[in-house]
Structures are given as structure tokens and as C-alpha cells.
N, C-alpha and C. Protein backbone atom coordinates (compact mmCIF):
# COMPACT_ATOMS: atom_id res chain seq x y z
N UNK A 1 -133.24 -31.90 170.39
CA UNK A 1 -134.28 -30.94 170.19
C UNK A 1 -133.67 -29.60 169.88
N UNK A 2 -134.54 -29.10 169.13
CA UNK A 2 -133.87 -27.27 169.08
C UNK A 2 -134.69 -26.40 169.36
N UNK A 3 -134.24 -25.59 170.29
CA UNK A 3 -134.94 -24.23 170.60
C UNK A 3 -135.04 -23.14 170.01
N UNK A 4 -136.11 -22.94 169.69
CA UNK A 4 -136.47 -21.73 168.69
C UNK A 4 -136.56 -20.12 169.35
N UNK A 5 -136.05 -19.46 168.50
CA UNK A 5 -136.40 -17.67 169.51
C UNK A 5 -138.13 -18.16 170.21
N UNK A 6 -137.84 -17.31 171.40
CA UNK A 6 -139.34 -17.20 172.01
C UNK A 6 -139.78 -18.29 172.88
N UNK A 7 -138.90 -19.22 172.75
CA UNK A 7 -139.04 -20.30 173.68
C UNK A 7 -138.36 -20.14 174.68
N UNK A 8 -138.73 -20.91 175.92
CA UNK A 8 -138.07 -21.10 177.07
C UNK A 8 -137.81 -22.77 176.83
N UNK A 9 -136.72 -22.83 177.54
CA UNK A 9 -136.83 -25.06 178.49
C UNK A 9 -136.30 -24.61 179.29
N UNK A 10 -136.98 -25.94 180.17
CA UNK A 10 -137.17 -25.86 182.02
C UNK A 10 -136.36 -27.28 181.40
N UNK A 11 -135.36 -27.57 182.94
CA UNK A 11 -134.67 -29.12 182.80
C UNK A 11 -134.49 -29.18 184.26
N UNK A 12 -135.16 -30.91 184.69
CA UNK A 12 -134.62 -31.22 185.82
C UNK A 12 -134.02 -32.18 185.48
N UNK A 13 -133.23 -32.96 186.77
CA UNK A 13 -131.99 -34.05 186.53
C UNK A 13 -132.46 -34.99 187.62
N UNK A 14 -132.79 -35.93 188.06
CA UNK A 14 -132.38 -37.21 189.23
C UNK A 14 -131.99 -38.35 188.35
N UNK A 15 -131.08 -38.68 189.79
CA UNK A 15 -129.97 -40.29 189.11
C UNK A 15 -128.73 -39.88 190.07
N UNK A 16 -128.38 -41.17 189.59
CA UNK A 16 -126.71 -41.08 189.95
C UNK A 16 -125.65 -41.60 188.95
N UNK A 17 -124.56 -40.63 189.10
CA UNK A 17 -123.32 -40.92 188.46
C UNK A 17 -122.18 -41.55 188.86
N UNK A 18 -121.26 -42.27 188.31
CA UNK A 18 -120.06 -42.33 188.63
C UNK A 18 -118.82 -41.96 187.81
N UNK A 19 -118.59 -41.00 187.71
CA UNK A 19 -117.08 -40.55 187.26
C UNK A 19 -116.00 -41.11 187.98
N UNK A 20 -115.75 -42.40 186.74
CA UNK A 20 -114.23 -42.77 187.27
C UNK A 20 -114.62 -43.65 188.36
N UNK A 21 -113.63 -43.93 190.23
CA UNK A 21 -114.29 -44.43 191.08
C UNK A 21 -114.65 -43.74 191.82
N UNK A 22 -116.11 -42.53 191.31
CA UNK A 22 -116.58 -41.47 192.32
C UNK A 22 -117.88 -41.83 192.05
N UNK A 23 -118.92 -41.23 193.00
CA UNK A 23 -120.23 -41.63 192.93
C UNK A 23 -121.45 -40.29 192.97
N UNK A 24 -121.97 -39.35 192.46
CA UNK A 24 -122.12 -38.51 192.66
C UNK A 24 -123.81 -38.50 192.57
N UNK A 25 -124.59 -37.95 193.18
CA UNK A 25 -125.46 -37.45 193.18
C UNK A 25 -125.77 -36.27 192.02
N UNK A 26 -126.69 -36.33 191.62
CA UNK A 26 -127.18 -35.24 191.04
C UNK A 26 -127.55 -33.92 192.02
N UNK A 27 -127.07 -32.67 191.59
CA UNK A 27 -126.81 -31.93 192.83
C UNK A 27 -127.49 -30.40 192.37
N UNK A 28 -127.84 -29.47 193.13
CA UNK A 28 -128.13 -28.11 192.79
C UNK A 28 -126.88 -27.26 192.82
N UNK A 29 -127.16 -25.99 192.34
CA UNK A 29 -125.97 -24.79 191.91
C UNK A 29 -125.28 -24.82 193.19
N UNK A 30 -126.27 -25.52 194.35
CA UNK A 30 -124.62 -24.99 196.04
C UNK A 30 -123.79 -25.86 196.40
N UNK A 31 -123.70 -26.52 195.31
CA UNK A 31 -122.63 -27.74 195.64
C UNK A 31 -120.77 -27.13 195.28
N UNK A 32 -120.38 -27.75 196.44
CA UNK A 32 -119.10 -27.66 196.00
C UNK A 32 -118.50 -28.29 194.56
N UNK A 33 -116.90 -27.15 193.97
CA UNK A 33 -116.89 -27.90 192.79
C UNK A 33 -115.98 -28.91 192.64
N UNK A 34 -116.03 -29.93 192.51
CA UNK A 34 -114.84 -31.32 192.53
C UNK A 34 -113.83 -31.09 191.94
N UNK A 35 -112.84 -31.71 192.25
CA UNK A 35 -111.70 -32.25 191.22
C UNK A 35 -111.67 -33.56 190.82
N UNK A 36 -111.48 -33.91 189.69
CA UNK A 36 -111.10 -34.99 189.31
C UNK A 36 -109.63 -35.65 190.10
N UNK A 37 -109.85 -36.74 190.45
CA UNK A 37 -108.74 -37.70 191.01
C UNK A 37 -107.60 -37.54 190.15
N UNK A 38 -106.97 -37.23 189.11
CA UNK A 38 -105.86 -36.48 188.75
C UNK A 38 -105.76 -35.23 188.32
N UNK A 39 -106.56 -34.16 189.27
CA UNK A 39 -106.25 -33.14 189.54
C UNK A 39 -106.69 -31.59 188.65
N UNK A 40 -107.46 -32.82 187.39
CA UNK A 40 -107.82 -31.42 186.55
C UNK A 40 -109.18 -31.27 186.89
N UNK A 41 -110.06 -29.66 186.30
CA UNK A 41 -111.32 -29.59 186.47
C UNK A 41 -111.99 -29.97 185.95
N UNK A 42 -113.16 -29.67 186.05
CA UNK A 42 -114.10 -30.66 184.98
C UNK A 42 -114.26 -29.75 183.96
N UNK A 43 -115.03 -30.25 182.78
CA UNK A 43 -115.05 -29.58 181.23
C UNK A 43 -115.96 -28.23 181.95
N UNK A 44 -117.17 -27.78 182.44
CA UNK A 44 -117.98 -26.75 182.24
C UNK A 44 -117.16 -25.62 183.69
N UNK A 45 -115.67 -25.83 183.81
CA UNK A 45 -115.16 -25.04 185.18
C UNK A 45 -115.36 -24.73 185.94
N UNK A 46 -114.41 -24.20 187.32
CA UNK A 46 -114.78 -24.45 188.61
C UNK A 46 -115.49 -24.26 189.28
N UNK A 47 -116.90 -23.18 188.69
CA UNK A 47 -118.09 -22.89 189.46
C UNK A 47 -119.09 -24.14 189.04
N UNK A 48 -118.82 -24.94 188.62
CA UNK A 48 -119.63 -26.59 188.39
C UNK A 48 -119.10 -27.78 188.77
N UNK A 49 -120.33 -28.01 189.98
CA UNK A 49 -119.50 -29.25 190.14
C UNK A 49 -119.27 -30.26 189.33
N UNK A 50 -118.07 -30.97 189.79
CA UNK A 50 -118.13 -32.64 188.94
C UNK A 50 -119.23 -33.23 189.07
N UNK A 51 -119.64 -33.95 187.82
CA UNK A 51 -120.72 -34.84 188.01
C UNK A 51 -122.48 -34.32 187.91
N UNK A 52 -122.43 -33.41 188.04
CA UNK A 52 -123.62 -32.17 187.82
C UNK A 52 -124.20 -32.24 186.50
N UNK A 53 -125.18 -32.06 186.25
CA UNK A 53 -125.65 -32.41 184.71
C UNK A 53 -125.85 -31.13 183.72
N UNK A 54 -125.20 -30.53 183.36
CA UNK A 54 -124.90 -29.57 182.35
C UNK A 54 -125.68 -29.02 181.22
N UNK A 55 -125.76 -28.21 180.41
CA UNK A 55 -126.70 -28.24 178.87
C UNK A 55 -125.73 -26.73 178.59
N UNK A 56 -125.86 -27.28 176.82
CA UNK A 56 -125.23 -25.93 175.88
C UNK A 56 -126.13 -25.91 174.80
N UNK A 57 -126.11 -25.16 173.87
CA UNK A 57 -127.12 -24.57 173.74
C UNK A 57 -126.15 -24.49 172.03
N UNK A 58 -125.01 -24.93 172.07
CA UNK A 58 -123.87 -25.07 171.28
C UNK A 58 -122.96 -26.33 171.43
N UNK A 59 -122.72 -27.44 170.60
CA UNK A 59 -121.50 -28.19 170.84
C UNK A 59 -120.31 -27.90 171.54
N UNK A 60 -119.91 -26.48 170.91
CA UNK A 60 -118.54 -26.27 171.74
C UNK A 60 -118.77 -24.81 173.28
N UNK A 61 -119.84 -25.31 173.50
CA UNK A 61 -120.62 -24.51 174.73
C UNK A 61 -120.80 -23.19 174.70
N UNK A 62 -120.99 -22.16 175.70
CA UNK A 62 -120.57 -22.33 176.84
C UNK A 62 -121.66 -23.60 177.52
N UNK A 63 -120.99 -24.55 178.42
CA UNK A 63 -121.88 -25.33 179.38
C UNK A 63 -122.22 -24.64 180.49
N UNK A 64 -123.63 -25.04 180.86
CA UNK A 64 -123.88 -24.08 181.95
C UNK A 64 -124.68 -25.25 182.73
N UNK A 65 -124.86 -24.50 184.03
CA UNK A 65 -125.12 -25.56 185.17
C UNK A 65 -126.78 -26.45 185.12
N UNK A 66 -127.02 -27.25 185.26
CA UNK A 66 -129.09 -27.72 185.30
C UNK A 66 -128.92 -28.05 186.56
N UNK A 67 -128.48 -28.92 187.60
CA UNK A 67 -128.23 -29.28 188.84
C UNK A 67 -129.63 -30.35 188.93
N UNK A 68 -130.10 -29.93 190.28
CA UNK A 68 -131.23 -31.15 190.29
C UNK A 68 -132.81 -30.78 189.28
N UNK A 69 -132.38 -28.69 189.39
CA UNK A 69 -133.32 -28.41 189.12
C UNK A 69 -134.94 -27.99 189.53
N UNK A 70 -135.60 -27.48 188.94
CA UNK A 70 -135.68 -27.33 187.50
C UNK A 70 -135.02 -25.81 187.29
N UNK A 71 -134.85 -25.99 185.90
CA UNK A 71 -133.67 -24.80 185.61
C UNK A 71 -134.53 -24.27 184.65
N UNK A 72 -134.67 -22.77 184.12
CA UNK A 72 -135.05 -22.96 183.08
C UNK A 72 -134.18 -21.93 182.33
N UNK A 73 -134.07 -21.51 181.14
CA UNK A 73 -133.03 -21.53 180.09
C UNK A 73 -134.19 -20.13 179.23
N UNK A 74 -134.36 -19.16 179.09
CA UNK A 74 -134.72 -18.26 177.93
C UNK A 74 -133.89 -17.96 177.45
N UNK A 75 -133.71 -17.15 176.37
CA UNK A 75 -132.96 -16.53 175.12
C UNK A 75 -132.15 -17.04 174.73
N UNK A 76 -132.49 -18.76 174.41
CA UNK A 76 -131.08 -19.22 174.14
C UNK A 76 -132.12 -19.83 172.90
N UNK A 77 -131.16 -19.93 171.44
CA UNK A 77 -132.03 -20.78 170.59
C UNK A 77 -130.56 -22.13 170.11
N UNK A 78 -131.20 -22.61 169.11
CA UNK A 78 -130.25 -23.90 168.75
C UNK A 78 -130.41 -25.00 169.36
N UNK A 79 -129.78 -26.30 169.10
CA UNK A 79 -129.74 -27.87 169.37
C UNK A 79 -129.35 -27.43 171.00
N UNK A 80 -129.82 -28.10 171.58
CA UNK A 80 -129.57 -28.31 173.45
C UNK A 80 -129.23 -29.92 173.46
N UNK A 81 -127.90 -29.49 174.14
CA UNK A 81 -127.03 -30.58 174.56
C UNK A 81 -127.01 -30.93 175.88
N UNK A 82 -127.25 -32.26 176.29
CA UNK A 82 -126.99 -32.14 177.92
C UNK A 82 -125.63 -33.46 177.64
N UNK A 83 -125.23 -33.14 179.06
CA UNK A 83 -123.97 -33.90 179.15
C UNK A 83 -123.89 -33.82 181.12
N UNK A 84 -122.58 -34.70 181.38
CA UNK A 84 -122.26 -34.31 182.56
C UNK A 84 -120.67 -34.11 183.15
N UNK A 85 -120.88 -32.86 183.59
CA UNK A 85 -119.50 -32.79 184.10
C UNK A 85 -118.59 -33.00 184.48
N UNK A 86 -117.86 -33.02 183.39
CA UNK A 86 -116.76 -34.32 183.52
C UNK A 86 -115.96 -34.14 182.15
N UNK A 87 -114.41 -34.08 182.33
CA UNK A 87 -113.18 -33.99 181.37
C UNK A 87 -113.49 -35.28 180.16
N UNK A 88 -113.51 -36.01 181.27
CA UNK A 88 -113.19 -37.74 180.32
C UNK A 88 -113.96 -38.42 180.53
N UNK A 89 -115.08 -38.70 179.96
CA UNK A 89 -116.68 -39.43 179.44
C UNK A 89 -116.55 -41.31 179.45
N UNK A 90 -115.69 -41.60 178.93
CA UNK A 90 -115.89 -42.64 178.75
C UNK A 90 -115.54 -43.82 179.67
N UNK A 91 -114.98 -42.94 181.28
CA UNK A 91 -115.03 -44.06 182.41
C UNK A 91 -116.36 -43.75 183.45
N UNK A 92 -117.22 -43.03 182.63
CA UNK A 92 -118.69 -42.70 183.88
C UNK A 92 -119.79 -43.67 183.41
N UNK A 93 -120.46 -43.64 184.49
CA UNK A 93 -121.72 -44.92 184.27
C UNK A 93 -122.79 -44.39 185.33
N UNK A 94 -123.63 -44.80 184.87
CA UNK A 94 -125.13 -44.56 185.81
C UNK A 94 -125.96 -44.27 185.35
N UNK A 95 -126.86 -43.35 185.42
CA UNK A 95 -128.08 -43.07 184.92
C UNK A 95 -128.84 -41.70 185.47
N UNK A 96 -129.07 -41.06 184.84
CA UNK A 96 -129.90 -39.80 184.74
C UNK A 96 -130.85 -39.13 184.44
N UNK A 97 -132.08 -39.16 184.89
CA UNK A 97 -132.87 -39.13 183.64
C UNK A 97 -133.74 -37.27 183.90
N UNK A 98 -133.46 -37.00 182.83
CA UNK A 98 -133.51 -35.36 182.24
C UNK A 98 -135.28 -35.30 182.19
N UNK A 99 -136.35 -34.34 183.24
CA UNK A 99 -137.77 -34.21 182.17
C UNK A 99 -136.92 -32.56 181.76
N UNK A 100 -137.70 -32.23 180.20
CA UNK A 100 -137.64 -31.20 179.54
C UNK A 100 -138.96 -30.63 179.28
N UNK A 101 -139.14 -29.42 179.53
CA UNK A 101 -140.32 -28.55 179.28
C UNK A 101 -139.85 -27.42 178.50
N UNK A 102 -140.49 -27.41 177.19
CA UNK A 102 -140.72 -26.57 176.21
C UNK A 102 -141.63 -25.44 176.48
N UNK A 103 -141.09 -24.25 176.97
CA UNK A 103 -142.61 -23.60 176.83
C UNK A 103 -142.62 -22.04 175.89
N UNK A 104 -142.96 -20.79 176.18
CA UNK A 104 -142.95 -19.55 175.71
C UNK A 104 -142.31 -18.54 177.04
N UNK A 105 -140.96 -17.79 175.97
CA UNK A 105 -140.28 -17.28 176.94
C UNK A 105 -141.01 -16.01 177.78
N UNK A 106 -141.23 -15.86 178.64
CA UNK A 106 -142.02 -14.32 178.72
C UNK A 106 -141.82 -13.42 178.40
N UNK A 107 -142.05 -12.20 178.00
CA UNK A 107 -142.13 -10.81 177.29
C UNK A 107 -140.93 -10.07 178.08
């Protein structure tokens, strides 16, 4: 989807993840931030936890936090990306499921 000037999105997150052999909850902004089991941080840095469900607003970010949510996002326009926090994608599994609300940013 793309966000147009003047819009707001609201995003919540429930599910669970597993990065690697970790199991994570979908979590809000007071979560501690993980390390990955060999020691690096995760892609959106150390004020996000691992495993946390993310959105940019840009391919090459900045990523910023959605947690359990709901979050909502003004003055941002362009394609919205969600992803989850996490270096290396292709050993996580689970399921997440994102609602998105489109609305009008306020004045």
C-alpha cells in the first residue's frame, strides 16, 4: 500500500515468531532489546527489540518500531513495508498478522 500526504496508518501486530531457535512474542516499545545468538543486533537497532514487527516507509528505512500496538504513523508518505526484526530472514517462521488503518492525518 502507499501512503499519500495527509494520511495517517494505525498498525497493530499479534502472533508469534521464531528467529532462528528463539520464540518471540509480539511485544510493545518496553521490551527489552535482544541479541541475536551470534551476537549481532537486529536490522532496525538496539532500541528494537528482536522479533518486534517493524514498518518503513522506505526499502532502505529508517525501520521504526509497531510492537503489539496500535501505532500510528503521520507525515510519512510512500510504499509501507512491514518486516520483523531480525538481521537474517530466512531462518524465522510463524505468523503475524498486521490490521492496518488508513485514515486522515490531523491538522
Amino acid at each position: 500500500m502507499v501512503l499519500q500526504a495527509g494520511e495517517s496508518v494505525t498498525l497493530s501486530a499479534t502472533g508469534l515468531v521464531s528467529l532462528d531457535d528463539w520464540e518471540l512474542l509480539a511485544r510493545g516499545r518496553g521490551g527489552q532489546p535482544a541479541r541475536h545468538r551470534h551476537g549481532r543486533l537486529p536490522c532496525a537497532g538496539p532500541h528494537v527489540a528482536g522479533g518486534e514487527p517493524v514498518c518503513a516507509f522506505d526499502p532502505e528505512g529508517p525501520w521504526q518500531a509497531v510492537g503489539k500496538g496500535p501505532t500510528t504513523f503521520t507525515g510519512q508518505t510512500g510504499e509501507l513495508f512491514l518486516a520483523v526484526n531480525d538481521h537474517y530472514a530466512k531462518d524465522n517462521g510463524g505468523d503475524l498478522r498486521v490490521t492496518i488503518v488508513v485514515g486522515r492525518a490531523s491538522p
